[in-house]
PDB file of N, CA and C in Angstrom:
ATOM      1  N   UNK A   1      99.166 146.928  93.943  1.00  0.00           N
ATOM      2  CA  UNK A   1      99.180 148.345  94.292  1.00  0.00           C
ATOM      3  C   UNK A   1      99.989 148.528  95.566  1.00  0.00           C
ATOM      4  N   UNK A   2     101.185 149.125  95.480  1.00  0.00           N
ATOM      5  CA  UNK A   2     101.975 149.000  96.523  1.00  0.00           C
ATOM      6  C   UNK A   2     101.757 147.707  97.408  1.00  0.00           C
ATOM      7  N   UNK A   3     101.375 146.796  97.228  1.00  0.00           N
ATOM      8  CA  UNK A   3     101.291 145.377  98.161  1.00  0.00           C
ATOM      9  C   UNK A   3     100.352 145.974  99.539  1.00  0.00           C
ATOM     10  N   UNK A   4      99.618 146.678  98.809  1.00  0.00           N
ATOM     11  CA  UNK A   4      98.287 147.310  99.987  1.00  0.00           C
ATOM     12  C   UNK A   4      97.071 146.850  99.081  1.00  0.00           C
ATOM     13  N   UNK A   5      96.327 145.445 100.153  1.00  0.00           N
ATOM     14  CA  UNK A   5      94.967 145.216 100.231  1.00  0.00           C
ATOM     15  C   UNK A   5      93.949 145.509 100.371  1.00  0.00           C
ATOM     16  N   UNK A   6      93.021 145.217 100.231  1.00  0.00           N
ATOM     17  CA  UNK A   6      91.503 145.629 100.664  1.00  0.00           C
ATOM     18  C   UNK A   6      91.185 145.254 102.247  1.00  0.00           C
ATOM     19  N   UNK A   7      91.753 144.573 103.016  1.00  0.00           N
ATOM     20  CA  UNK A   7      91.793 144.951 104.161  1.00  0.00           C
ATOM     21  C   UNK A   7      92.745 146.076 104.984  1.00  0.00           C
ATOM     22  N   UNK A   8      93.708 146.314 104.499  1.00  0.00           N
ATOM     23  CA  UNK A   8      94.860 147.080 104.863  1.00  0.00           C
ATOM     24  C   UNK A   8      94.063 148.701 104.524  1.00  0.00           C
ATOM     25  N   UNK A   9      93.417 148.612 103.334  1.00  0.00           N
ATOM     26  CA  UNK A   9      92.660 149.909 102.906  1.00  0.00           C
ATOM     27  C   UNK A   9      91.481 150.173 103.547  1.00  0.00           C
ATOM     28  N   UNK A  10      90.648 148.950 104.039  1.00  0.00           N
ATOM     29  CA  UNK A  10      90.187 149.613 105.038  1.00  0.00           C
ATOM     30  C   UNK A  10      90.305 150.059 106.474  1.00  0.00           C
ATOM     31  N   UNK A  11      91.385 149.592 107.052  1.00  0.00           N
ATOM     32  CA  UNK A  11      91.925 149.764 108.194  1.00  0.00           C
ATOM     33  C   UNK A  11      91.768 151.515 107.939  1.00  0.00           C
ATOM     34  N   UNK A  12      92.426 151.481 107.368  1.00  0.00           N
ATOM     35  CA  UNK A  12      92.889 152.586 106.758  1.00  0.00           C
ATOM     36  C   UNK A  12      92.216 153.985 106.694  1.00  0.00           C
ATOM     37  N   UNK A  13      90.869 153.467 105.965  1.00  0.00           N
ATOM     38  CA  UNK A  13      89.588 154.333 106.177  1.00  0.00           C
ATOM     39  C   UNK A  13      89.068 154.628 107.080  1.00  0.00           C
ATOM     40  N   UNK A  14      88.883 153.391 108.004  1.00  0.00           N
ATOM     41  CA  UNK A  14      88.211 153.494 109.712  1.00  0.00           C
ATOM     42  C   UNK A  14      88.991 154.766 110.376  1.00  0.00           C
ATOM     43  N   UNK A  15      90.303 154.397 109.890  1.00  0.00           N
ATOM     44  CA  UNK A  15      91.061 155.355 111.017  1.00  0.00           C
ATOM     45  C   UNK A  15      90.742 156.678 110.470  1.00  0.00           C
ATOM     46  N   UNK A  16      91.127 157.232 108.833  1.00  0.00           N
ATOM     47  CA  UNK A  16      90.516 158.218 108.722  1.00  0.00           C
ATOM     48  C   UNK A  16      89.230 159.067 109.431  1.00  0.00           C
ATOM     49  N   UNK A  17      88.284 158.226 109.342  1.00  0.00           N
ATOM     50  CA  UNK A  17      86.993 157.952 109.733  1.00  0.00           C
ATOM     51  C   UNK A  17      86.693 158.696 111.154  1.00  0.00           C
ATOM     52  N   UNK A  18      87.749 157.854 112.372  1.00  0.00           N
ATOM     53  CA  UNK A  18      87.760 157.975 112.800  1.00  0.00           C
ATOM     54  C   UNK A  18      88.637 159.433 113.501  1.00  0.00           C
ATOM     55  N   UNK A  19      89.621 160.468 112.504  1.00  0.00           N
ATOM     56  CA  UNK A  19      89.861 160.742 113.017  1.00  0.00           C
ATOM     57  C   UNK A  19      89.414 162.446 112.651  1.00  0.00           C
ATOM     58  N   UNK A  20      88.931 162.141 111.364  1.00  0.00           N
ATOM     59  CA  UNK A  20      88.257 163.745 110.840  1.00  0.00           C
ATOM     60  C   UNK A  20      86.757 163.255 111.442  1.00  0.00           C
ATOM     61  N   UNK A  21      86.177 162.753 111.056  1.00  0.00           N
ATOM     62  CA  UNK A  21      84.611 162.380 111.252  1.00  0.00           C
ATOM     63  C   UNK A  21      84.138 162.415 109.796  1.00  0.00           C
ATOM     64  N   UNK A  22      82.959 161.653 109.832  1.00  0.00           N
ATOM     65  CA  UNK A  22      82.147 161.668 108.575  1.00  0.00           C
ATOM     66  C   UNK A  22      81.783 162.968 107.803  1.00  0.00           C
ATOM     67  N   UNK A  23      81.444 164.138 108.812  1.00  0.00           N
ATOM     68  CA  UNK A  23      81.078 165.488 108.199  1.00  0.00           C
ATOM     69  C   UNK A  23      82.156 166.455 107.765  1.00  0.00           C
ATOM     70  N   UNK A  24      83.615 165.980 108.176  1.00  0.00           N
ATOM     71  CA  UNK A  24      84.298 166.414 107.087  1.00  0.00           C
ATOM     72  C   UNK A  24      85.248 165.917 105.825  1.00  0.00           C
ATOM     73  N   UNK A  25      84.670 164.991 105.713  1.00  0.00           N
ATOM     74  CA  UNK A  25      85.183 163.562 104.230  1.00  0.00           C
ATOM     75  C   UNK A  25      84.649 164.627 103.022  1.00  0.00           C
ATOM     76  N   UNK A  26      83.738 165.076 103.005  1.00  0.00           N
ATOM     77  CA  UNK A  26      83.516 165.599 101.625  1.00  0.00           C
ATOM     78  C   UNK A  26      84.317 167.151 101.426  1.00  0.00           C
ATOM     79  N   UNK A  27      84.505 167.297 102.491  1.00  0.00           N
ATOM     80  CA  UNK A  27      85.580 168.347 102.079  1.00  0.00           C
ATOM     81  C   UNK A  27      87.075 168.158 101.909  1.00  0.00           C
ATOM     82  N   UNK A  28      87.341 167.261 102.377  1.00  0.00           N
ATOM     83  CA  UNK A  28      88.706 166.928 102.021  1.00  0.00           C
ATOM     84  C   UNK A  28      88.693 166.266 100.908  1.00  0.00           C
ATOM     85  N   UNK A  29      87.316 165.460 100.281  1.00  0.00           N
ATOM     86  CA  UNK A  29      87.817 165.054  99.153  1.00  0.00           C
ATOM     87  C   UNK A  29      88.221 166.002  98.067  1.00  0.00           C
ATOM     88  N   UNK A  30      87.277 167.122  98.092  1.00  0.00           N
ATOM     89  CA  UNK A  30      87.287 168.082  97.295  1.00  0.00           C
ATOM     90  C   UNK A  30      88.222 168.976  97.180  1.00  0.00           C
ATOM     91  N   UNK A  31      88.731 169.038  98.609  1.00  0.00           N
ATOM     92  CA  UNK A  31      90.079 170.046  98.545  1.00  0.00           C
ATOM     93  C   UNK A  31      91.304 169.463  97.859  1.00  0.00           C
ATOM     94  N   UNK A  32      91.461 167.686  98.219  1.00  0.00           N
ATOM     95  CA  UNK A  32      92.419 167.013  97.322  1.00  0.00           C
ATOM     96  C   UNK A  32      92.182 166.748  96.246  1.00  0.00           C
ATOM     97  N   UNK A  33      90.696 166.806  95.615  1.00  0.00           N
ATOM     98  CA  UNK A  33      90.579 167.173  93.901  1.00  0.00           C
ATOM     99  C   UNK A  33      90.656 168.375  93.239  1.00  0.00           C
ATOM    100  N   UNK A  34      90.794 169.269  93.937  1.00  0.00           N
ATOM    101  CA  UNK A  34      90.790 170.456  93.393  1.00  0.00           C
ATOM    102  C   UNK A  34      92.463 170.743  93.196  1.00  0.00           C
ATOM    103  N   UNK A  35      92.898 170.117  94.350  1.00  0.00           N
ATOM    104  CA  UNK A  35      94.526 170.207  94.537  1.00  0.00           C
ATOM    105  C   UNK A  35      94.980 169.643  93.738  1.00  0.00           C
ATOM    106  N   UNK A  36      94.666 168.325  92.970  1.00  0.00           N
ATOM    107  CA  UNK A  36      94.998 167.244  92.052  1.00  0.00           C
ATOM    108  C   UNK A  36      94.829 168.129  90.591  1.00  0.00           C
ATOM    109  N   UNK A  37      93.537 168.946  90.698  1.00  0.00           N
ATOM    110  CA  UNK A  37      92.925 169.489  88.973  1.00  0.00           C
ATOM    111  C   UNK A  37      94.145 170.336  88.817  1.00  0.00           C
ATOM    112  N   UNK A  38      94.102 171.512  90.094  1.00  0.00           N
ATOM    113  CA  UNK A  38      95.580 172.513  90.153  1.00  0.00           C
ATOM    114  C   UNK A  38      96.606 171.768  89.612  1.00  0.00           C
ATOM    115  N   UNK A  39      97.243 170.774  89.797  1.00  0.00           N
ATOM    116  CA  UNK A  39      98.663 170.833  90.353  1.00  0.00           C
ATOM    117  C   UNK A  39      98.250 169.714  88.343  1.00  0.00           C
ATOM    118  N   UNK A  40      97.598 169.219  87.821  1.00  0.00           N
ATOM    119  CA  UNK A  40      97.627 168.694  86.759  1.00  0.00           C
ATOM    120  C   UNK A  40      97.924 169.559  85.666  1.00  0.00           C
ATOM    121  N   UNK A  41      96.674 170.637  86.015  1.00  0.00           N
ATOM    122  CA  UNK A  41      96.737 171.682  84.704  1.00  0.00           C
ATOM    123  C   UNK A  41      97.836 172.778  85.113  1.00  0.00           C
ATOM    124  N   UNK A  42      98.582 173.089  85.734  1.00  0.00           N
ATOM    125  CA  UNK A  42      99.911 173.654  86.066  1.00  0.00           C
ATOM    126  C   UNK A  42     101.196 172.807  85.120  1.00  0.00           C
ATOM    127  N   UNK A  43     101.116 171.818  85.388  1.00  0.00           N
ATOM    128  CA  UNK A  43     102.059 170.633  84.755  1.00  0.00           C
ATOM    129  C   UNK A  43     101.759 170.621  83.327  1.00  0.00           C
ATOM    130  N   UNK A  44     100.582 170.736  83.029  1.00  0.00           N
ATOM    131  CA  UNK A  44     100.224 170.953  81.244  1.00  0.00           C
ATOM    132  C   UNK A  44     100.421 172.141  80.615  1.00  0.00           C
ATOM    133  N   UNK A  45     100.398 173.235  81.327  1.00  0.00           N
ATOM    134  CA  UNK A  45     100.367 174.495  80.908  1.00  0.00           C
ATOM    135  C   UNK A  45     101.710 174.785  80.588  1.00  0.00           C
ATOM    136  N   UNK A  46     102.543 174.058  81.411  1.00  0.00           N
ATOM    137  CA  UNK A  46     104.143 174.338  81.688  1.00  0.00           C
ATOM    138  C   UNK A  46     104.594 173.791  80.185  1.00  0.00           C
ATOM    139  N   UNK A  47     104.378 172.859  80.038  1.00  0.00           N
ATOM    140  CA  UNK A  47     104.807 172.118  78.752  1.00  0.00           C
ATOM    141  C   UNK A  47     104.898 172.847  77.530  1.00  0.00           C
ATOM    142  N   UNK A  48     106.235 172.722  77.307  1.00  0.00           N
ATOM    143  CA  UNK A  48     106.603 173.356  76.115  1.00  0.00           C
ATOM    144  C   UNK A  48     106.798 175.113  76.099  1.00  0.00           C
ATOM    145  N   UNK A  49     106.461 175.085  77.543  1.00  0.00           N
ATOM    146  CA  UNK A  49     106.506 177.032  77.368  1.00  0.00           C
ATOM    147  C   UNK A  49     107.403 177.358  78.658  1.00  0.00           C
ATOM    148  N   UNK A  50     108.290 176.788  78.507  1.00  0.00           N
ATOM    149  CA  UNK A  50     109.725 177.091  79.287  1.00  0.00           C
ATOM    150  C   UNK A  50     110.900 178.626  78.874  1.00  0.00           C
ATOM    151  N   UNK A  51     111.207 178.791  79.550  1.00  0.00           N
ATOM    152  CA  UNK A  51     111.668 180.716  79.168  1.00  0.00           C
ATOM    153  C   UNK A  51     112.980 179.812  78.495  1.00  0.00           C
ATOM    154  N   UNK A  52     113.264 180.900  77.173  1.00  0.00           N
ATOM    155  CA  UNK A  52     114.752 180.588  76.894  1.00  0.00           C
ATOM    156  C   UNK A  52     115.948 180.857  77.871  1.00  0.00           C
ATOM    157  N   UNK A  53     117.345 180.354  77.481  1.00  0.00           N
ATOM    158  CA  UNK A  53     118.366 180.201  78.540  1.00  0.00           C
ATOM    159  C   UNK A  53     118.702 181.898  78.766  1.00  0.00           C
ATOM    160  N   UNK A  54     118.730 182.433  79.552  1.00  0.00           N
ATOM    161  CA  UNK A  54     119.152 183.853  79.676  1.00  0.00           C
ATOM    162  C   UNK A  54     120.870 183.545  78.860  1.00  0.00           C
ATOM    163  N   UNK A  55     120.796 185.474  78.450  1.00  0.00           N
ATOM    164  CA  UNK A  55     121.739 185.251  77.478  1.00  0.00           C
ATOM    165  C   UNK A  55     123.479 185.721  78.359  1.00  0.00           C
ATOM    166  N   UNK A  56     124.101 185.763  78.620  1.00  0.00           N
ATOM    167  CA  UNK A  56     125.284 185.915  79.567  1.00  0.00           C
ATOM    168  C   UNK A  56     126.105 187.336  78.667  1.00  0.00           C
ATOM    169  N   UNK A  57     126.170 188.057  79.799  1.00  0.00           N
ATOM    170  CA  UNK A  57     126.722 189.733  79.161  1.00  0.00           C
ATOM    171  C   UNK A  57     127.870 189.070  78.649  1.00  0.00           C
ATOM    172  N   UNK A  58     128.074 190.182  77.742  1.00  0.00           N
ATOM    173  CA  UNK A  58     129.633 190.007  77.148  1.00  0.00           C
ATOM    174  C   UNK A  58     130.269 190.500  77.918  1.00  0.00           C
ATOM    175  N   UNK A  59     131.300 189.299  77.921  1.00  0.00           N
ATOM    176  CA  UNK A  59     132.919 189.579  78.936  1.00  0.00           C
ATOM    177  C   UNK A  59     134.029 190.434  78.030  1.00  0.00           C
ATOM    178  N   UNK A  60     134.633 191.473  78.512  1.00  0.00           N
ATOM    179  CA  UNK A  60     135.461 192.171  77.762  1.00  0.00           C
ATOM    180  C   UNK A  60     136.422 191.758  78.554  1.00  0.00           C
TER     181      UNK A  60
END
């Protein structure tokens, strides 16, 4: 996984940890799952329902 360990990941966390605090981890998780659900079902919805090419006036 990107050549990132289980020590490197927790470094990682501490610092998080350390720099929101514990009482706001559950909101950021949620705001980046909610951001993740958004930005998934945006990407699915899109599929296949793309506008046709606009049509170019006639040149006289």
């Amino acid at each position: 996984m990107f050549g990132i360990g289980i020590p490197e990941l927790l470094i990682i966390l501490v610092i998080i940890l350390i720099i929101f605090g514990v009482g706001k981890l559950p909101e950021i998780g949620s705001a980046l799952g909610k951001g993740i659900k958004n930005f998934k079902k945006s990407v699915s919805d899109n599929n296949g329902t793309t506008d046709p090419p606009a049509k170019k006036p006639d040149e006289k």
